[in-house]
C-alpha atoms as a PDB file:
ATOM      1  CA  UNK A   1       9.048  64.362 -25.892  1.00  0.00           C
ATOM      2  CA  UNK A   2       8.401  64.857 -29.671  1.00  0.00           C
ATOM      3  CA  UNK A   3       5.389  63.153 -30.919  1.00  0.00           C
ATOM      4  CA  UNK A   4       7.377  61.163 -33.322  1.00  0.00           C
ATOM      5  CA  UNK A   5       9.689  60.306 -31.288  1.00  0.00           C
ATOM      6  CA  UNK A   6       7.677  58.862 -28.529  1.00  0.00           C
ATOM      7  CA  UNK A   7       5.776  56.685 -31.140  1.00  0.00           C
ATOM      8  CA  UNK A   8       8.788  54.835 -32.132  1.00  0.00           C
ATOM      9  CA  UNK A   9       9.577  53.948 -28.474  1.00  0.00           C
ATOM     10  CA  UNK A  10       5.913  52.746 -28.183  1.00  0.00           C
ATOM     11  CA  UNK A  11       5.729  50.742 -30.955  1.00  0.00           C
ATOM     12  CA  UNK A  12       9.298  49.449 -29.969  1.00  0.00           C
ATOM     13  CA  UNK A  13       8.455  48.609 -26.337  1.00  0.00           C
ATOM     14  CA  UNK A  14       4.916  47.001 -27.663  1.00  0.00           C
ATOM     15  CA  UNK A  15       6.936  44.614 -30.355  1.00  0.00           C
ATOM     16  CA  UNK A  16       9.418  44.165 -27.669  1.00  0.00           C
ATOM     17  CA  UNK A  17       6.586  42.967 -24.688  1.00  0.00           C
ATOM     18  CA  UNK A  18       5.598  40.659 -27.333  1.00  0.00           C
ATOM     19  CA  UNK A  19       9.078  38.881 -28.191  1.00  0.00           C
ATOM     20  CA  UNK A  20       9.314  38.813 -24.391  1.00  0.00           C
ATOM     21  CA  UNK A  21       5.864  37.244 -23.960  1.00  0.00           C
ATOM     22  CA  UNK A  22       6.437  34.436 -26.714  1.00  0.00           C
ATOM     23  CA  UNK A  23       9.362  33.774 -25.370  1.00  0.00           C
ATOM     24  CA  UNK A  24       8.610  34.017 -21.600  1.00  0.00           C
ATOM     25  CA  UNK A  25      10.874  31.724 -19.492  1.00  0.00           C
ATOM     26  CA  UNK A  26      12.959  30.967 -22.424  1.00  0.00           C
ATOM     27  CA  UNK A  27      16.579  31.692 -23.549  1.00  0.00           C
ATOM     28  CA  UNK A  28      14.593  33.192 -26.530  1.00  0.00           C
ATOM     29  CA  UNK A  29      12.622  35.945 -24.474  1.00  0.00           C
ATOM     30  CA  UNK A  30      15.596  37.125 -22.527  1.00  0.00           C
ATOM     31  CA  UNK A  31      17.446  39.733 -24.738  1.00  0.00           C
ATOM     32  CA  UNK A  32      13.902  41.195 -25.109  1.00  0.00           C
ATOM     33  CA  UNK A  33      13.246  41.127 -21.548  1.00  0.00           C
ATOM     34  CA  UNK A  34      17.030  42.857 -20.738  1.00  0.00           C
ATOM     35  CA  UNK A  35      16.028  45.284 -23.169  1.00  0.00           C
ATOM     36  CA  UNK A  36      12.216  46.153 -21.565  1.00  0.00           C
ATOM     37  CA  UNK A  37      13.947  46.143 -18.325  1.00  0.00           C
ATOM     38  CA  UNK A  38      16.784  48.497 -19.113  1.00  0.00           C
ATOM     39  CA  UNK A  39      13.738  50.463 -21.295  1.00  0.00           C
ATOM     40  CA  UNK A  40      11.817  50.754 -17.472  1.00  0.00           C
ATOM     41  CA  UNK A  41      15.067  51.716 -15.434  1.00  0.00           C
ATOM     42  CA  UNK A  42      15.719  54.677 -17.930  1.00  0.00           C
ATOM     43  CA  UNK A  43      12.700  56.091 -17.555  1.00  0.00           C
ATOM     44  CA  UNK A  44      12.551  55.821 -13.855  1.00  0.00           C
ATOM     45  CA  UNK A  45      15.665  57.129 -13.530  1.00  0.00           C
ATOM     46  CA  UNK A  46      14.505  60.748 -15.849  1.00  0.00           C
ATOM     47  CA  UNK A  47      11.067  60.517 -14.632  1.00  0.00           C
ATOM     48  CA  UNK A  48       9.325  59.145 -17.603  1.00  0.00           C
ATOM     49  CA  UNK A  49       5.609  58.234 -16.609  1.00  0.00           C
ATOM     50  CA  UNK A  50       5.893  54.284 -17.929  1.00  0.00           C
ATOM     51  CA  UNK A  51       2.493  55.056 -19.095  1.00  0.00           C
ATOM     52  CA  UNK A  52       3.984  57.056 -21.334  1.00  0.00           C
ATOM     53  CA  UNK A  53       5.861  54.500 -22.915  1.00  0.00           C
ATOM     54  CA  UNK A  54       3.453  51.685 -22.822  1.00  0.00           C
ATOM     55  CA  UNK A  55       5.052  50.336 -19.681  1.00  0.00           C
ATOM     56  CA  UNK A  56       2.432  51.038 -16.967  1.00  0.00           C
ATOM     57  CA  UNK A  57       0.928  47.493 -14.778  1.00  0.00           C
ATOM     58  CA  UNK A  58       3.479  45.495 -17.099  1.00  0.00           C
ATOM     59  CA  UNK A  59       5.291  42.787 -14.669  1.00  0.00           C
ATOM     60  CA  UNK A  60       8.608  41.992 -16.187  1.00  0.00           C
ATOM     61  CA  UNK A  61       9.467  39.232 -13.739  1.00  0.00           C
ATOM     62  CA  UNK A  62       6.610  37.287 -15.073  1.00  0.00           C
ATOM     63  CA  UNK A  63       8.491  37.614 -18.703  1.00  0.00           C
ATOM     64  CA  UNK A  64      11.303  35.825 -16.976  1.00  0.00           C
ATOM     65  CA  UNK A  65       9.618  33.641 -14.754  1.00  0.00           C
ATOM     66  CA  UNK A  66       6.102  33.213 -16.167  1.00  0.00           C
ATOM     67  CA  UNK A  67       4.079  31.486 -13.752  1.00  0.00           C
ATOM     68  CA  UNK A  68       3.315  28.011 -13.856  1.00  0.00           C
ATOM     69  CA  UNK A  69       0.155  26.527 -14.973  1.00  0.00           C
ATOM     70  CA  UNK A  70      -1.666  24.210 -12.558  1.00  0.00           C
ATOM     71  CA  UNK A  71      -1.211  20.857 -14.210  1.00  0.00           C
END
């Protein structure tokens, strides 16, 4: 992948694990979720290390369903 290329999709995927983390388990986190998730599948799918793309040991189902805090 070209150099500048791939740091686009980095710093896209990084702003876009922070929308989803902000807005984890909320209607606000979801289109940023939808978009990591389709992000992952691509790159699965072409075989894309997700370290590559900053996606390595990041849990999207937590984004969705964040776990809940012992009260």
């Amino acid at each position: 992948m070209n150099d500048s290329y791939k740091i686009v999709l980095i710093a896209l995927i990084d702003l876009l694990k922070e929308q989803a983390i902000a807005g984890a388990g909320q209607v606000e986190g979801l289109n940023a979720y939808q978009a990591l998730l389709e992000a992952k599948a691509q790159a699965e799918a072409l075989d894309v290390p997700l370290a590559d793309i900053g996606l390595d040991g990041v849990d999207l189902d937590t984004l969705i369903n964040p776990p809940r805090q012992a009260a």
